[in-house]
Protein backbone atom coordinates (compact mmCIF):
# COMPACT_ATOMS: atom_id res chain seq x y z
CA UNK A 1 29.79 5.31 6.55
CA UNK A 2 31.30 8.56 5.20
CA UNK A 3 29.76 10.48 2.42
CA UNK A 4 32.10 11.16 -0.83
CA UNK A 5 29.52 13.58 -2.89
CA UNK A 6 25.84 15.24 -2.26
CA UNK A 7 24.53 16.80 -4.87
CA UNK A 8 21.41 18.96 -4.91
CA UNK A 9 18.64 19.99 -7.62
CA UNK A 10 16.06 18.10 -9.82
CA UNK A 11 18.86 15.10 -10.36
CA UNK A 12 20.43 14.62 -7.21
CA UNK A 13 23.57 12.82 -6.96
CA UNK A 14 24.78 11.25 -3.69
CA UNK A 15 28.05 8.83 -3.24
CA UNK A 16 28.41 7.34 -0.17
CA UNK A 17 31.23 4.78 1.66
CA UNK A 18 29.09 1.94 3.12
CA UNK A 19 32.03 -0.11 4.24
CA UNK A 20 35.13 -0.08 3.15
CA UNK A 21 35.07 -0.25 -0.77
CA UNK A 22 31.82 -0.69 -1.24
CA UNK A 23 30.28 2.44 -2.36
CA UNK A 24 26.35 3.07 -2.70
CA UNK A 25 25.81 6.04 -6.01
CA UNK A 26 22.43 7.72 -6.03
CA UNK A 27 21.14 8.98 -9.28
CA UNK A 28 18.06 10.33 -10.40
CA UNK A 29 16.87 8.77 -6.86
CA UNK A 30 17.82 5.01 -7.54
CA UNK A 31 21.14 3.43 -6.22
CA UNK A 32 24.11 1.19 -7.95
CA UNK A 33 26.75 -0.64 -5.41
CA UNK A 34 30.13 -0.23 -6.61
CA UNK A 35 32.31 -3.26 -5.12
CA UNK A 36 35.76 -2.39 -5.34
CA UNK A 37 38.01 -5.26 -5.20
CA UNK A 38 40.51 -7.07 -6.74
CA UNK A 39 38.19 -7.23 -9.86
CA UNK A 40 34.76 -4.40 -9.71
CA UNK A 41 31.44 -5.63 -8.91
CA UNK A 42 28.37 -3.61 -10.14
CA UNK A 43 24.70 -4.45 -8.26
CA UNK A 44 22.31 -2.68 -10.58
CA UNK A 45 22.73 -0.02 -13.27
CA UNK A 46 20.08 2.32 -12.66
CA UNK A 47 18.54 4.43 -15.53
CA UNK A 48 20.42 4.79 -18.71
CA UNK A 49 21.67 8.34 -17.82
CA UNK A 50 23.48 6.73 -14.38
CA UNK A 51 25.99 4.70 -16.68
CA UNK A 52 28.13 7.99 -17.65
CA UNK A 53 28.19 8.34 -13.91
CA UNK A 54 29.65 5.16 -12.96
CA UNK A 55 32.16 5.23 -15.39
CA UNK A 56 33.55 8.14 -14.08
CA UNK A 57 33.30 7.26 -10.35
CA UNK A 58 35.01 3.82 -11.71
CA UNK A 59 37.85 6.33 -13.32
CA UNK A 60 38.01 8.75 -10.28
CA UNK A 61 38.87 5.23 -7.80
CA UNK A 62 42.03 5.02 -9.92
CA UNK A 63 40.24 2.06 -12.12
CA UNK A 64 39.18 1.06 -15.23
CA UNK A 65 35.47 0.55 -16.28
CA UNK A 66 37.74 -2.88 -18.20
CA UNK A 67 38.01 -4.25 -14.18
CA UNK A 68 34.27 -4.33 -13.79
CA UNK A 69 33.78 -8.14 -13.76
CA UNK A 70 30.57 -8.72 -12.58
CA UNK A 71 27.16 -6.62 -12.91
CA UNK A 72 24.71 -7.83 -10.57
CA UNK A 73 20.76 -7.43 -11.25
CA UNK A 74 18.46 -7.58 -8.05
CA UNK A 75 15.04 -7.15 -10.06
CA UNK A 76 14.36 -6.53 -13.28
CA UNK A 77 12.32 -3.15 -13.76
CA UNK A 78 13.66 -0.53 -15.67
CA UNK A 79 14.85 1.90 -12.93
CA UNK A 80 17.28 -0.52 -11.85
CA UNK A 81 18.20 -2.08 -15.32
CA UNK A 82 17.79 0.74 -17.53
CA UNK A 83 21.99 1.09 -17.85
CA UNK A 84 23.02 -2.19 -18.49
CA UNK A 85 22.94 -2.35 -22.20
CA UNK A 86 25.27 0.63 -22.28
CA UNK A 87 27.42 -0.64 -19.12
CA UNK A 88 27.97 -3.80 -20.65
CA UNK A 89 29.54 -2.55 -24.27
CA UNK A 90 31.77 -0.05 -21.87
CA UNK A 91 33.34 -3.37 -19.86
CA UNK A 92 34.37 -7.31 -20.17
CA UNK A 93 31.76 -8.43 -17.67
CA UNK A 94 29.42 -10.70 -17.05
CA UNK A 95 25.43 -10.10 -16.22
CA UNK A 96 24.08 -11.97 -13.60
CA UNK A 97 20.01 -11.93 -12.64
CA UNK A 98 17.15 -14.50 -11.57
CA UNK A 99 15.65 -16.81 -14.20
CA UNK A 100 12.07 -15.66 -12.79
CA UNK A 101 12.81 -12.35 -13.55
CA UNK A 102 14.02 -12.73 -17.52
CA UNK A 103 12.07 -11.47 -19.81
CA UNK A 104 10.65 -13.66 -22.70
CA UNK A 105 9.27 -12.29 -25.73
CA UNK A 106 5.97 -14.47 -25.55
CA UNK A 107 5.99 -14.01 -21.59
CA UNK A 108 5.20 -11.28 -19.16
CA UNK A 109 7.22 -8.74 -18.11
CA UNK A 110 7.48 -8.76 -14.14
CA UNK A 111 5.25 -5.88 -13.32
CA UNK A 112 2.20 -5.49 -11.69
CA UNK A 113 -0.71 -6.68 -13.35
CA UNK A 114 -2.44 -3.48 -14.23
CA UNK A 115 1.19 -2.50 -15.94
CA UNK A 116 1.15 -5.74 -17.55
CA UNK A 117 -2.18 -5.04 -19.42
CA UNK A 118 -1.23 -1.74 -20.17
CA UNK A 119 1.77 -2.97 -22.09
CA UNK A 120 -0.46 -5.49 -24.12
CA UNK A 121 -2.60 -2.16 -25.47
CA UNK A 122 -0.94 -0.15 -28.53
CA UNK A 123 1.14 2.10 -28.67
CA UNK A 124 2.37 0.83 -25.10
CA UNK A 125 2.98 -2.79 -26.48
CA UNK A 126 5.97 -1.25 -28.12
CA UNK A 127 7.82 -0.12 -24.84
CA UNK A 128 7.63 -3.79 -23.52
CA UNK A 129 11.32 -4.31 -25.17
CA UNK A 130 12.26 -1.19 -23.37
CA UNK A 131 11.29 -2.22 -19.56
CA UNK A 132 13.25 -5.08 -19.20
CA UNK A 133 15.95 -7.97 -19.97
CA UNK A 134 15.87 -10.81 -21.74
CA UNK A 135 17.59 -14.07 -22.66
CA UNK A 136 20.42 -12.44 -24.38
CA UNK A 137 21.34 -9.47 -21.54
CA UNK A 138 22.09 -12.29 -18.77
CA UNK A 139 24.60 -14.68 -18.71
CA UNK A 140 24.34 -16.37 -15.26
CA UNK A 141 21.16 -17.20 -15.12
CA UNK A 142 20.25 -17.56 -11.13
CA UNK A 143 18.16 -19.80 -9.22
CA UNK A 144 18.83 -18.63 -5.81
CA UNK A 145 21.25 -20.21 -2.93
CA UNK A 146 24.03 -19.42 -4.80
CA UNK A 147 27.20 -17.83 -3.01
CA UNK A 148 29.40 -15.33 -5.56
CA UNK A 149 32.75 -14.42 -5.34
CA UNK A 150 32.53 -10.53 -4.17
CA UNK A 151 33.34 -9.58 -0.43
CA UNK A 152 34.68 -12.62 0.33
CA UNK A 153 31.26 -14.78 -0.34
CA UNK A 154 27.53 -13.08 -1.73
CA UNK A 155 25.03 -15.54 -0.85
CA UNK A 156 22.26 -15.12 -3.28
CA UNK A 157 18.34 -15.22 -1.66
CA UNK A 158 15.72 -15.71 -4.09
CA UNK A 159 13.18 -13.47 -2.75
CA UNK A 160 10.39 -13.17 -4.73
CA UNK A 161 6.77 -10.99 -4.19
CA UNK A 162 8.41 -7.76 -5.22
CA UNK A 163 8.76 -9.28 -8.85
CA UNK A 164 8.89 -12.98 -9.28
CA UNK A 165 12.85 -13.43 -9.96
CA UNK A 166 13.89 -10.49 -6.89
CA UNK A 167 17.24 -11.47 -4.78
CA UNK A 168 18.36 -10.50 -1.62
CA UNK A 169 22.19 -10.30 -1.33
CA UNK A 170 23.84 -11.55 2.07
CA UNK A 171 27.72 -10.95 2.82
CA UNK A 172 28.32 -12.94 6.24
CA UNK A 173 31.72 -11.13 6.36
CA UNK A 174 30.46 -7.98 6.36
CA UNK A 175 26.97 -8.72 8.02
CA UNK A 176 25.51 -6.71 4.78
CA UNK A 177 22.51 -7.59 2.98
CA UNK A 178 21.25 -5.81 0.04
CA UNK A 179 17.68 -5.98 -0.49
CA UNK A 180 16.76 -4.10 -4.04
CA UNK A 181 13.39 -2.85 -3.16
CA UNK A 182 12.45 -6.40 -1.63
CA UNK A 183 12.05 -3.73 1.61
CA UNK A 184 11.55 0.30 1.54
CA UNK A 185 12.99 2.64 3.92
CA UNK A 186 11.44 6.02 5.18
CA UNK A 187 13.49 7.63 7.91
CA UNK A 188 14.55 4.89 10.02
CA UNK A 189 11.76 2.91 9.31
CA UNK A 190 11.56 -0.03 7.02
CA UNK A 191 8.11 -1.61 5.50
CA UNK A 192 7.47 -3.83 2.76
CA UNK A 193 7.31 -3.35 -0.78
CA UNK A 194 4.48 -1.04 -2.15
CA UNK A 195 1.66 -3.40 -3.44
CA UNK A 196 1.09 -1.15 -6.40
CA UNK A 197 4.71 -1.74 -7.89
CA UNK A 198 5.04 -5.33 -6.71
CA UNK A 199 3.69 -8.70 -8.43
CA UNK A 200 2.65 -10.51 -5.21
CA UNK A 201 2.91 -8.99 -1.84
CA UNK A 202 2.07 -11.67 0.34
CA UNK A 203 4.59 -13.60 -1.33
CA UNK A 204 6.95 -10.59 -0.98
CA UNK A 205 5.98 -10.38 2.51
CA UNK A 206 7.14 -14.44 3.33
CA UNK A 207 10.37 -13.49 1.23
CA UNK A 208 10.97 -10.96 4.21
CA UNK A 209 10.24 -13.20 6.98
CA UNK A 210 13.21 -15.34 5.85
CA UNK A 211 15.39 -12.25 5.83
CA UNK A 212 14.40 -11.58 9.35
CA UNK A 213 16.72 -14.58 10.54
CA UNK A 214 20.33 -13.50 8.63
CA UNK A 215 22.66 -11.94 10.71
CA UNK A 216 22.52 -8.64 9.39
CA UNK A 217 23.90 -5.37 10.62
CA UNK A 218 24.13 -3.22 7.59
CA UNK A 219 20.88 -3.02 5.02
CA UNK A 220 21.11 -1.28 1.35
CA UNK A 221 17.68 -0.27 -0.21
CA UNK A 222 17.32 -0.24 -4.29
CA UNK A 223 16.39 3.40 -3.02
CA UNK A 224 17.26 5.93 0.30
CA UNK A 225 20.17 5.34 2.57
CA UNK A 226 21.62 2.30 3.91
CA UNK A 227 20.21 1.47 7.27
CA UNK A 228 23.24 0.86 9.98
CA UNK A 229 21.82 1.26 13.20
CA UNK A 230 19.67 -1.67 14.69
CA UNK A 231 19.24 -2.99 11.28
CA UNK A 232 18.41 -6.79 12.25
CA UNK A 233 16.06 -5.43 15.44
CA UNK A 234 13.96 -3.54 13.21
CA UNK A 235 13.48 -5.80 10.39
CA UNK A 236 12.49 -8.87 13.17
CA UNK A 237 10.10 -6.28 14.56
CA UNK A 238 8.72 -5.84 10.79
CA UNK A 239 8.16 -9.47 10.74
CA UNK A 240 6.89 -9.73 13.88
CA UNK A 241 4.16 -7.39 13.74
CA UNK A 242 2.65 -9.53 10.21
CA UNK A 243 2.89 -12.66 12.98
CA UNK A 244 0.67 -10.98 15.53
């Protein structure tokens, strides 16, 4: 894993090499997964203000934002989708996200509950088209057990707790999975979603325990560093300590 750019200040920006050609951007603390392939993969936008910096990482590989096939969506809360309107008018591809996780104007938005009833109060009521996707952003709607295209097979985990429609990512190849914020890393160590920003974390925590039995070696966070060393070890010993 080889670091391309750190940054430093208020908005720090951080590009790092994962494996070869796929490349984790942080911005404004939340990451986007750059898959650079025959055709570009994109798992998560991150704020609005992150799409000017894709592009240009896009441009500086030698690409064009036009090769970005595929934008991948791991949850839908507004940190991690907050670019796609703009990253979608910029390129030809398509959106892919759970079906859980869509937003429906006379549904809920997948937040926590005490967000949820804050967004049903005026003026908040008016930001609920703001926080989220809907029918009309996604057009692969996912149910989960799917396998995509990118590195060579993405096997797509419904994992929900974290917000009903969350999804794991699993390359067997590669022995990567990307988790979203399905798990949380500080330091080394890896715990499960916050309760406070998740919809159900018992569910969330089950999600996990399924996790605990891929073959992984590499882990990428929705936030923080990518976790290479004794990746699989540490989130069985996760698990196991909910099972004692």
């Amino acid at each position: 894993m080889s670091h391309l750019f750190r940054g430093q200040g208020i908005i720090r920006e951080n590009i790092l090499e994962v494996i070869p050609n796929v490349y984790q951007m942080t911005f404004r603390g939340v990451n986007v997964l750059v898959l650079a392939e025959a055709e570009l993969t994109i798992i998560d936008t991150g704020f609005r203000a992150s799409v000017p910096k894709i592009i240009d990482f896009v441009r500086g590989l030698g690409r064009s934002p036009a090769e970005i096939s595929l934008i991948i969506i791991t949850h839908n809360h507004f940190d991690h989708v907050g670019g796609l309107g703009d990253l979608r008018k910029l390129t030809r591809a398509k959106v892919a996200a759970h079906k859980a996780d869509i937003y429906d104007a006379n549904g809920q938005l997948p937040y926590p509950r005490l967000v949820q009833k804050t967004l049903q109060v005026r003026p908040f009521s008016a930001l609920r088209s703001f926080l989220g996707i809907g029918p009309s952003d996604v057009d692969i709607q996912l149910s989960g057990g799917e396998v995509l295209q990118p590195l060579g097979g993405l096997k797509v985990i419904h994992t929900p707790g974290h917000t009903p429609g969350s999804i794991c990512l699993f390359a067997p190849r590669h022995k990567l999975l990307i988790v979203g914020d399905v798990l949380v890393k500080h330091s080394q160590t890896i715990h499960f979603p916050h309760k406070s920003a998740s919809t159900d974390l018992s569910q969330a925590v089950k999600s996990v325990q399924r996790l605990a039995g891929l073959d992984s070696e590499i882990i990428c966070f929705g936030h923080g560093r990518p976790l290479t060393e004794n990746a699989r070890a540490k989130l069985q010993a996760l698990v196991a300590g909910v099972e004692d």
